[in-house]
PDB file of N, CA and C in Angstrom:
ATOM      1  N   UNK A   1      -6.571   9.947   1.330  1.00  0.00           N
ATOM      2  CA  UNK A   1      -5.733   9.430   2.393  1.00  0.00           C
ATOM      3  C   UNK A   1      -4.310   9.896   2.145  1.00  0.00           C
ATOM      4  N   UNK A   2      -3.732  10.433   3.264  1.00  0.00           N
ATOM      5  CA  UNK A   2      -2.067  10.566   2.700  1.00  0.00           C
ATOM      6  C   UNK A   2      -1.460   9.508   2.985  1.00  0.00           C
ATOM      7  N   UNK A   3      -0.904   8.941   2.093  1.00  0.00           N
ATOM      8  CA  UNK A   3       0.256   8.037   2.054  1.00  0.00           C
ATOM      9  C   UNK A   3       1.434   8.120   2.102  1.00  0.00           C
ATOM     10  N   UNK A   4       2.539   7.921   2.508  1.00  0.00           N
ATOM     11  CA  UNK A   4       4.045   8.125   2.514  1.00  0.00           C
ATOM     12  C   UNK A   4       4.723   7.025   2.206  1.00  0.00           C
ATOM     13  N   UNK A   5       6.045   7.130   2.133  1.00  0.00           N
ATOM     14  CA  UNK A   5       6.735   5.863   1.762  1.00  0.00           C
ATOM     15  C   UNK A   5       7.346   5.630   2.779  1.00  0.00           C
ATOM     16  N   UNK A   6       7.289   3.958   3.111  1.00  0.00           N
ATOM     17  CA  UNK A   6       7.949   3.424   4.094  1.00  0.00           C
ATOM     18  C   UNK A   6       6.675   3.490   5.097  1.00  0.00           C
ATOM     19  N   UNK A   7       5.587   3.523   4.685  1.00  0.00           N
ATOM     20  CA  UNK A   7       4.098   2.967   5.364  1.00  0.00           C
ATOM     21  C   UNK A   7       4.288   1.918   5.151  1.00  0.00           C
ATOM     22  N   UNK A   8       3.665   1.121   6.445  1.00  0.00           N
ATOM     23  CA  UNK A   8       2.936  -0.390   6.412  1.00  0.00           C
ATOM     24  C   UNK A   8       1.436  -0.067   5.913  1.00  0.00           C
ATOM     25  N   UNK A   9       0.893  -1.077   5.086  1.00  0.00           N
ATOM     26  CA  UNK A   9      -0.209  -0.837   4.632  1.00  0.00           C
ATOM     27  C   UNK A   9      -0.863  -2.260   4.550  1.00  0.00           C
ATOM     28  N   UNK A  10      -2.105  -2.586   4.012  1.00  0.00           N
ATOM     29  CA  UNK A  10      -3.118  -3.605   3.736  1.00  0.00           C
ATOM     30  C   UNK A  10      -3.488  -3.291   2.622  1.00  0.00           C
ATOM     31  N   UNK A  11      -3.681  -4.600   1.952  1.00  0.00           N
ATOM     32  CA  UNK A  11      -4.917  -4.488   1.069  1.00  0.00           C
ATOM     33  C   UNK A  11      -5.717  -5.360   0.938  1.00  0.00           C
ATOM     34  N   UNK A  12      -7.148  -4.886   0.622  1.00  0.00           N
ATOM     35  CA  UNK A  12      -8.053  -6.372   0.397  1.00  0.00           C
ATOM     36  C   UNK A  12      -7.738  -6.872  -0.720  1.00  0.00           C
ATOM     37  N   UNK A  13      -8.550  -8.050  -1.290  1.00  0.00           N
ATOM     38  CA  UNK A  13      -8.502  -8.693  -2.886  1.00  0.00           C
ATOM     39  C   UNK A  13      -8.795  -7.212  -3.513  1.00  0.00           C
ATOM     40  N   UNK A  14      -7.621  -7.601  -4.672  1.00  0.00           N
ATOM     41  CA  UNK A  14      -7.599  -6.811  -6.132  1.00  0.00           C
ATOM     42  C   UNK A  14      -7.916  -7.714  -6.879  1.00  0.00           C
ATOM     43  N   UNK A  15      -8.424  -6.703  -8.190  1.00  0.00           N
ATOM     44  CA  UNK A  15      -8.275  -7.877  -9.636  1.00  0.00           C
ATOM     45  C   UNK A  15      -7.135  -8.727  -9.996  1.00  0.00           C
ATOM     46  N   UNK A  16      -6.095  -8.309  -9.462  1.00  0.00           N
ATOM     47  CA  UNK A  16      -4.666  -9.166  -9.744  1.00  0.00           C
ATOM     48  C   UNK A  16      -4.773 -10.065  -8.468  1.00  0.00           C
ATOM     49  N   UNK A  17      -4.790  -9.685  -7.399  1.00  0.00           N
ATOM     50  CA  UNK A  17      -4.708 -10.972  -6.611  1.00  0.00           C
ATOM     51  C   UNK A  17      -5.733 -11.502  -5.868  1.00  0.00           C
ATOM     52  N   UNK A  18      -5.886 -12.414  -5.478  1.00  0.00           N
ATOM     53  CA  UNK A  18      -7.623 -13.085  -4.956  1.00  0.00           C
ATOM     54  C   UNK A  18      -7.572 -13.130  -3.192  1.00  0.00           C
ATOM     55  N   UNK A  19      -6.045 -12.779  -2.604  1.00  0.00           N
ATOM     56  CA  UNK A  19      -5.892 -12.872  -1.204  1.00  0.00           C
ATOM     57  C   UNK A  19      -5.328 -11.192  -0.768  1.00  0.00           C
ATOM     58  N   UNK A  20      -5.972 -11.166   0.405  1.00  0.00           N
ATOM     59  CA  UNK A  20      -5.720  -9.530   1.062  1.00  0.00           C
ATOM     60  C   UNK A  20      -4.002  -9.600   1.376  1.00  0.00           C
ATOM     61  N   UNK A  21      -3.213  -9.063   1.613  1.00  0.00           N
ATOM     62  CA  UNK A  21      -2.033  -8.897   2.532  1.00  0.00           C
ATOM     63  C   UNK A  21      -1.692  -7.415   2.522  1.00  0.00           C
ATOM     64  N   UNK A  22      -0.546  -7.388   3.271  1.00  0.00           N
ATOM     65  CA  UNK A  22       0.130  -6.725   3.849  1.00  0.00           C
ATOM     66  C   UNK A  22       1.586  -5.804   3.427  1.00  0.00           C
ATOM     67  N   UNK A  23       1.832  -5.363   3.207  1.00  0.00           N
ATOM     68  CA  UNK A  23       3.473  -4.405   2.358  1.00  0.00           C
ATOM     69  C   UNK A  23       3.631  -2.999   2.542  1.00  0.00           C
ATOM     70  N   UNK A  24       4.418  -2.676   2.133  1.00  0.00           N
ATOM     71  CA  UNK A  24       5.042  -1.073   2.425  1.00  0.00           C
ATOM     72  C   UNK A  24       5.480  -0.461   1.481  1.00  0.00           C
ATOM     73  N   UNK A  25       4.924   0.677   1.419  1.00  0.00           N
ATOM     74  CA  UNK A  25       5.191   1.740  -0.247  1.00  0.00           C
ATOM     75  C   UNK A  25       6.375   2.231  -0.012  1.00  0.00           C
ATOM     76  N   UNK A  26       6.668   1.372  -1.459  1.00  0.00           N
ATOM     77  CA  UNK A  26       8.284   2.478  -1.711  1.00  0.00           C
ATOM     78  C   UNK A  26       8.555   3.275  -2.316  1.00  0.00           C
ATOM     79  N   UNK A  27       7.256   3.895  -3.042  1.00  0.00           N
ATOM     80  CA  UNK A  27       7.609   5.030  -4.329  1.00  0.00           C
ATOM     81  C   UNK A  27       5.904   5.055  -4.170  1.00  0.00           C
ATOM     82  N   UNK A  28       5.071   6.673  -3.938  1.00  0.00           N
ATOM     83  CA  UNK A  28       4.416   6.989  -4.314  1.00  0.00           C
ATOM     84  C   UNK A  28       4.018   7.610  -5.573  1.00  0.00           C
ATOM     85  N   UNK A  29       2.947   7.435  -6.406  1.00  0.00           N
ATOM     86  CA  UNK A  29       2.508   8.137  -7.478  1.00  0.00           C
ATOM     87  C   UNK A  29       0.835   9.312  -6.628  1.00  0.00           C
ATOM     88  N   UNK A  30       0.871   9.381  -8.233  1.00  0.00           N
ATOM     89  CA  UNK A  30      -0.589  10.369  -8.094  1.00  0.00           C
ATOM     90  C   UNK A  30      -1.877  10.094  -7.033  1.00  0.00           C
ATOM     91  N   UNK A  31      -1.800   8.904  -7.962  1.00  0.00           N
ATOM     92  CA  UNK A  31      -3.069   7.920  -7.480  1.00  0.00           C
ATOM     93  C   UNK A  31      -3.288   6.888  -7.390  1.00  0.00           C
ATOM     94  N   UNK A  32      -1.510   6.005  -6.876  1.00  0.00           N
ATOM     95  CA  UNK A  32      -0.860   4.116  -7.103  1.00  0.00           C
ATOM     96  C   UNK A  32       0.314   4.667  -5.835  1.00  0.00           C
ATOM     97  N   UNK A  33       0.428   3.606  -5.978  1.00  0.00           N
ATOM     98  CA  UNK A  33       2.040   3.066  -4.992  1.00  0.00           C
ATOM     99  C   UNK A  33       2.117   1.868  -4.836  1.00  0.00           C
ATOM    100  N   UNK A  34       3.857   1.488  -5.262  1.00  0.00           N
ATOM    101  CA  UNK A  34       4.450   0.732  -5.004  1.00  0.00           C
ATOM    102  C   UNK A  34       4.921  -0.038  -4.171  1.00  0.00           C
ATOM    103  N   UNK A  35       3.867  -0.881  -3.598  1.00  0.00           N
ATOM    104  CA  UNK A  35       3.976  -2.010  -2.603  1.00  0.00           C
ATOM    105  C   UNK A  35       5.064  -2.862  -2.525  1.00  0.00           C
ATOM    106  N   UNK A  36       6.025  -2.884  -1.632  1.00  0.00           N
ATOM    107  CA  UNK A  36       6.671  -3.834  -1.609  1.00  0.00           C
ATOM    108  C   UNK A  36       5.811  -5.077  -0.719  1.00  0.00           C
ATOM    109  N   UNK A  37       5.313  -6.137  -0.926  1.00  0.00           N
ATOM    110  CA  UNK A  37       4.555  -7.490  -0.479  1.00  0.00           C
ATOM    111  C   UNK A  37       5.220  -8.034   0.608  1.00  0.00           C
ATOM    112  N   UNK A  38       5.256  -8.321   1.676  1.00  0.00           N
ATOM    113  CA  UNK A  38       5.371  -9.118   2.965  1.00  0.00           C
ATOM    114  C   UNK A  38       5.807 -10.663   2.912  1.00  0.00           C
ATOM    115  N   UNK A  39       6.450 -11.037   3.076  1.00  0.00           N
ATOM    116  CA  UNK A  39       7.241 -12.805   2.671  1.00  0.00           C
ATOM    117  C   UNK A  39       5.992 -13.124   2.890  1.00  0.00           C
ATOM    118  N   UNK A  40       5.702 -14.510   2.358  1.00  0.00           N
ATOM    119  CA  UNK A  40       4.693 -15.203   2.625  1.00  0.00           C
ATOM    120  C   UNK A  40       3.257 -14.670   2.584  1.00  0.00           C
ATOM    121  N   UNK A  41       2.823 -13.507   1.863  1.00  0.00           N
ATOM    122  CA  UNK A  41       1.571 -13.084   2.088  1.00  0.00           C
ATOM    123  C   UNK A  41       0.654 -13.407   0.983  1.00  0.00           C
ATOM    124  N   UNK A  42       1.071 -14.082  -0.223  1.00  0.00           N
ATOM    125  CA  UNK A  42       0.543 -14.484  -0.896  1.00  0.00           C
ATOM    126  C   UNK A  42       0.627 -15.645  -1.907  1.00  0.00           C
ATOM    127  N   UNK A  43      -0.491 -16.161  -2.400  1.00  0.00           N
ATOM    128  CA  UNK A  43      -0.113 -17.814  -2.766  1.00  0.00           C
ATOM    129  C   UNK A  43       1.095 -18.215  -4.067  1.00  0.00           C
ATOM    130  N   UNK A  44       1.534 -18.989  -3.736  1.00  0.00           N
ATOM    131  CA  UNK A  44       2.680 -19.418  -4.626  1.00  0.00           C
ATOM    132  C   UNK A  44       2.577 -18.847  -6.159  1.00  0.00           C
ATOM    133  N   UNK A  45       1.471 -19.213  -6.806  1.00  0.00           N
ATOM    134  CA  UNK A  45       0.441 -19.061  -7.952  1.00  0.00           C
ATOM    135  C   UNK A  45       0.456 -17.357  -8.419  1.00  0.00           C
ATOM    136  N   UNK A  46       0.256 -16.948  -7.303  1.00  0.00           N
ATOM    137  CA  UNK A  46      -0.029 -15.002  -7.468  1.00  0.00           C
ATOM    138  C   UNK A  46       1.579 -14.887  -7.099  1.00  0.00           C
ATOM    139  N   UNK A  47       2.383 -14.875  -6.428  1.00  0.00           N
ATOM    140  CA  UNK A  47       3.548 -14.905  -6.269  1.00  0.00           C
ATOM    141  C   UNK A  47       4.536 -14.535  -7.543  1.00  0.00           C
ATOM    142  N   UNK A  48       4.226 -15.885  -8.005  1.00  0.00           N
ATOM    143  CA  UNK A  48       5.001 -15.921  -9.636  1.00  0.00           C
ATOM    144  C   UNK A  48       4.442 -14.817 -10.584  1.00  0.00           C
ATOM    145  N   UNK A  49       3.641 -14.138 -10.417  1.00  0.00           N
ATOM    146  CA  UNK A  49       3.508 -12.998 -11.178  1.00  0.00           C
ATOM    147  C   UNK A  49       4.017 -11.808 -10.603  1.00  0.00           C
ATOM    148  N   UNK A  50       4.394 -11.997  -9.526  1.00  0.00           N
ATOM    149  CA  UNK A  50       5.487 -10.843  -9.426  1.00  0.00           C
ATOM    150  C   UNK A  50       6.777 -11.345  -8.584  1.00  0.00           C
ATOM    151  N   UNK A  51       6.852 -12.321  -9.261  1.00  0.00           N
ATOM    152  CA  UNK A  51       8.875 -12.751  -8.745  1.00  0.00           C
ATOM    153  C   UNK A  51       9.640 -11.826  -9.635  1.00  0.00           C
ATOM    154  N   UNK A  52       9.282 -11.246 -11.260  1.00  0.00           N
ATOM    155  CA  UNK A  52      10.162 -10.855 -11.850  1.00  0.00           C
ATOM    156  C   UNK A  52      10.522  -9.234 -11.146  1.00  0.00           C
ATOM    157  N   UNK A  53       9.182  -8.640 -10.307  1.00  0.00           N
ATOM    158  CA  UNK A  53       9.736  -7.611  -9.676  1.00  0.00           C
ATOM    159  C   UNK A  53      10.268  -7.513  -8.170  1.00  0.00           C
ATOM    160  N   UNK A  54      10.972  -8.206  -8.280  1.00  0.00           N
ATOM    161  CA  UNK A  54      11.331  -8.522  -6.550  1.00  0.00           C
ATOM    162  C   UNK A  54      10.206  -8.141  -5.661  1.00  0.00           C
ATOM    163  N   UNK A  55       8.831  -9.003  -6.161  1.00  0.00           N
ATOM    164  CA  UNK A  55       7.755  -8.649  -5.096  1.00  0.00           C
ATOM    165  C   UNK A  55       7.059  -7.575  -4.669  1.00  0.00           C
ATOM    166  N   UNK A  56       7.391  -6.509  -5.478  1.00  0.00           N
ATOM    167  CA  UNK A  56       6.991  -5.056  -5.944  1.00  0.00           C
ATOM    168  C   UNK A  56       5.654  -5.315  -6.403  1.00  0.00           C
ATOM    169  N   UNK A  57       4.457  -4.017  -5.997  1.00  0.00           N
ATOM    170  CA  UNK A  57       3.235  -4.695  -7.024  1.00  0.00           C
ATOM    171  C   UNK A  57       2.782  -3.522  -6.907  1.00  0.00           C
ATOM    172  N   UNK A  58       2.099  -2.452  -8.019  1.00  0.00           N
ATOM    173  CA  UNK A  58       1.768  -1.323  -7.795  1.00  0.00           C
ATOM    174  C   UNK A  58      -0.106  -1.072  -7.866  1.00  0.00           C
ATOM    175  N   UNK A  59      -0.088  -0.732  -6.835  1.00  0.00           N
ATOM    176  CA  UNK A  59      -2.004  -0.749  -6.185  1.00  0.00           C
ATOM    177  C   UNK A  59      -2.462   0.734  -5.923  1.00  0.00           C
ATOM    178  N   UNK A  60      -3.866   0.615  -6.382  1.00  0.00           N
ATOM    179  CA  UNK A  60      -4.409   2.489  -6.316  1.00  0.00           C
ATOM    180  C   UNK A  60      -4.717   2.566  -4.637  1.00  0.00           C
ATOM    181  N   UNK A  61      -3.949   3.818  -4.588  1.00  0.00           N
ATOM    182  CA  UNK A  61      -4.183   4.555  -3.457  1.00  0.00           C
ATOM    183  C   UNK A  61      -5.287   4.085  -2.506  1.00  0.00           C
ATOM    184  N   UNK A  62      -6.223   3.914  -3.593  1.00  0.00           N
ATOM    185  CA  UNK A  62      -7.751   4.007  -3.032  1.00  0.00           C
ATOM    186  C   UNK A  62      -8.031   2.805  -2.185  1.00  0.00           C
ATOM    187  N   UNK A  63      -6.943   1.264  -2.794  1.00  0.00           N
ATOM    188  CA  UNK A  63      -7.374   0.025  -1.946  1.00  0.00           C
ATOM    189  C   UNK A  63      -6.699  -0.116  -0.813  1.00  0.00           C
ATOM    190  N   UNK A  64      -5.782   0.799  -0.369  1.00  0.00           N
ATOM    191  CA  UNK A  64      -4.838   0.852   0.282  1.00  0.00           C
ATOM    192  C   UNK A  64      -5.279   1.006   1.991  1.00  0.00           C
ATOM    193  N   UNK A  65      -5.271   0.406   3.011  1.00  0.00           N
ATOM    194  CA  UNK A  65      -5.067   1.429   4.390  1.00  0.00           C
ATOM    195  C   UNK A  65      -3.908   1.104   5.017  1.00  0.00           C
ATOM    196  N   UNK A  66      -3.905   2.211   5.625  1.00  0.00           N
ATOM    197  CA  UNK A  66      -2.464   2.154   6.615  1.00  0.00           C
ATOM    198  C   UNK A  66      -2.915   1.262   7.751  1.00  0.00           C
ATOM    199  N   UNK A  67      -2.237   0.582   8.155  1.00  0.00           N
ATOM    200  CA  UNK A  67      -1.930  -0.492   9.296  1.00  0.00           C
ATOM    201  C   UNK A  67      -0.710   0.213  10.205  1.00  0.00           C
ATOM    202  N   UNK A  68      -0.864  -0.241  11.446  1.00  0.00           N
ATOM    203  CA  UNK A  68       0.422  -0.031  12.327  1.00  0.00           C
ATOM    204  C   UNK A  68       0.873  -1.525  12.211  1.00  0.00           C
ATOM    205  N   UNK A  69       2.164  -1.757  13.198  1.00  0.00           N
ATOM    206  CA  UNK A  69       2.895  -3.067  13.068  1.00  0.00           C
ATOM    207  C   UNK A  69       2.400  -4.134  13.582  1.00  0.00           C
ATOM    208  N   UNK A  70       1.483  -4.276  14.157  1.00  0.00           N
ATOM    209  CA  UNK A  70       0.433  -5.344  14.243  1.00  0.00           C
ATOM    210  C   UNK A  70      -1.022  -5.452  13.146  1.00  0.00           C
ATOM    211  N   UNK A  71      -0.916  -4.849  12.170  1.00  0.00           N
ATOM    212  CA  UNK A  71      -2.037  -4.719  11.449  1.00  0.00           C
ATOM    213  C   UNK A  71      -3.001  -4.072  11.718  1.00  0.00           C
ATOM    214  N   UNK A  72      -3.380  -3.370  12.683  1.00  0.00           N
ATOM    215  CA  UNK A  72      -4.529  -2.868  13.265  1.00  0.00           C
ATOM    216  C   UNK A  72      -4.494  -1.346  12.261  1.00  0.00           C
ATOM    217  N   UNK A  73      -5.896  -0.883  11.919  1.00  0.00           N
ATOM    218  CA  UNK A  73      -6.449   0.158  10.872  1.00  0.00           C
ATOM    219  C   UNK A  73      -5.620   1.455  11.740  1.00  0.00           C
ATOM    220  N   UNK A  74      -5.245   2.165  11.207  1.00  0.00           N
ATOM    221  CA  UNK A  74      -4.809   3.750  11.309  1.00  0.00           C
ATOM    222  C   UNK A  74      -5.627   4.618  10.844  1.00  0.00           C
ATOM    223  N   UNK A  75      -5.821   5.712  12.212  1.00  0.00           N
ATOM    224  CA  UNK A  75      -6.301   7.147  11.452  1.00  0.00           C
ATOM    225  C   UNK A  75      -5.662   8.065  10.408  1.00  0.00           C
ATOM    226  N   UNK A  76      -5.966   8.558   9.419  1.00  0.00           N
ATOM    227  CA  UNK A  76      -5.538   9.216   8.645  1.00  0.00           C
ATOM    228  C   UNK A  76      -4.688   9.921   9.421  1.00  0.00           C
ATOM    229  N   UNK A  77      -3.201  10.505   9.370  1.00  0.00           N
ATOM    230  CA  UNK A  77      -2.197  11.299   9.818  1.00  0.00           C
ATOM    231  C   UNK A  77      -3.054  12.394   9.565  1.00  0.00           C
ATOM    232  N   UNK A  78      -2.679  13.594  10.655  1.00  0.00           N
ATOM    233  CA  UNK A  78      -3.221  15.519  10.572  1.00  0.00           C
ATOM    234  C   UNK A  78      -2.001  15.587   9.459  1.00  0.00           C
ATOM    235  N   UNK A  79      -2.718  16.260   8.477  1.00  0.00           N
ATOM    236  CA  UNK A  79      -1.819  17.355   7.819  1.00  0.00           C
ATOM    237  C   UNK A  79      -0.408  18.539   8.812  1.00  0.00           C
ATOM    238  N   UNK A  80       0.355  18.438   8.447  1.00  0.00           N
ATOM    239  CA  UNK A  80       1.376  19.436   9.427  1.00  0.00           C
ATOM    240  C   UNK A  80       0.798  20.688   9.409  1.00  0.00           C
ATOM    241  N   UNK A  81       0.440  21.354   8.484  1.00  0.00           N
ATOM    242  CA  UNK A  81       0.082  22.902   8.555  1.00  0.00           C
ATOM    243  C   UNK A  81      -0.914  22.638   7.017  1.00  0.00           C
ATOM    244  N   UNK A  82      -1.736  23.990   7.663  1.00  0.00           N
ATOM    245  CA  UNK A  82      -3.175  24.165   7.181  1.00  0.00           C
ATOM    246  C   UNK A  82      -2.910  24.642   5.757  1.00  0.00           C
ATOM    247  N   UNK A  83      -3.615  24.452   4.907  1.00  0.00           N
ATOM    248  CA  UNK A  83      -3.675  25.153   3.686  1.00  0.00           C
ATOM    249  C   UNK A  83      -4.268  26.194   3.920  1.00  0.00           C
ATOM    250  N   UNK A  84      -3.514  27.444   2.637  1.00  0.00           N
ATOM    251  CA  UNK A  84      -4.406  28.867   2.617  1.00  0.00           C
ATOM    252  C   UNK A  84      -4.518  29.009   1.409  1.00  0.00           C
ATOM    253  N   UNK A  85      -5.583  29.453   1.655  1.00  0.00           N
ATOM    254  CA  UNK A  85      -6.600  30.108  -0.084  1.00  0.00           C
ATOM    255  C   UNK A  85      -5.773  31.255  -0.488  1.00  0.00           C
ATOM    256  N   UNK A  86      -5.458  31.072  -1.748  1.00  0.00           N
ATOM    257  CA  UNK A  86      -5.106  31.555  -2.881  1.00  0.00           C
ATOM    258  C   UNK A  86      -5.916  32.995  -2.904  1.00  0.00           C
ATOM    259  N   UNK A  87      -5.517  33.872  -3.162  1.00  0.00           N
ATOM    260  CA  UNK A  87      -5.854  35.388  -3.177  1.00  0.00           C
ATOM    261  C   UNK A  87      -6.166  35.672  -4.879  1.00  0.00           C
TER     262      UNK A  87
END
């Protein structure tokens, strides 16, 4: 999936948290990005494990989908231009 920063995204339950929500990557990696979490999207309890990062929480690529601004699933973005094979 390509991801960018400053996507709205979803996620279902992870091992770290037991409720799905909602946030926007602010720093992509390889194969993670840095979720910034949505006010209120998760319980007080899971919360406090990431108050010390201003609500930052970093999740693999893989649990990730893009949402538009109502939540609804997104098609993968077209690539801008095609890759060419290497000679």
């Amino acid at each position: 999936m390509a991801l960018h920063e400053n996507d709205r995204v979803f996620c279902e339950k992870t091992e770290l948290f037991s409720n799905s929500f909602y946030g926007t990557i602010t720093k992509m990696y390889e194969h993670s990005a840095i979720v910034k979490v949505e006010p209120n999207q998760l319980s007080k309890k899971e919360t406090d494990k990431i108050d010390s990062f201003g609500d930052l929480v970093v999740i693999r690529q893989a649990e990730l989908q893009l949402v538009d601004a109502e939540g609804h699933p997104m098609d993968e973005p077209e690539e801008d231009e095609p890759l060419e094979a290497a000679e």
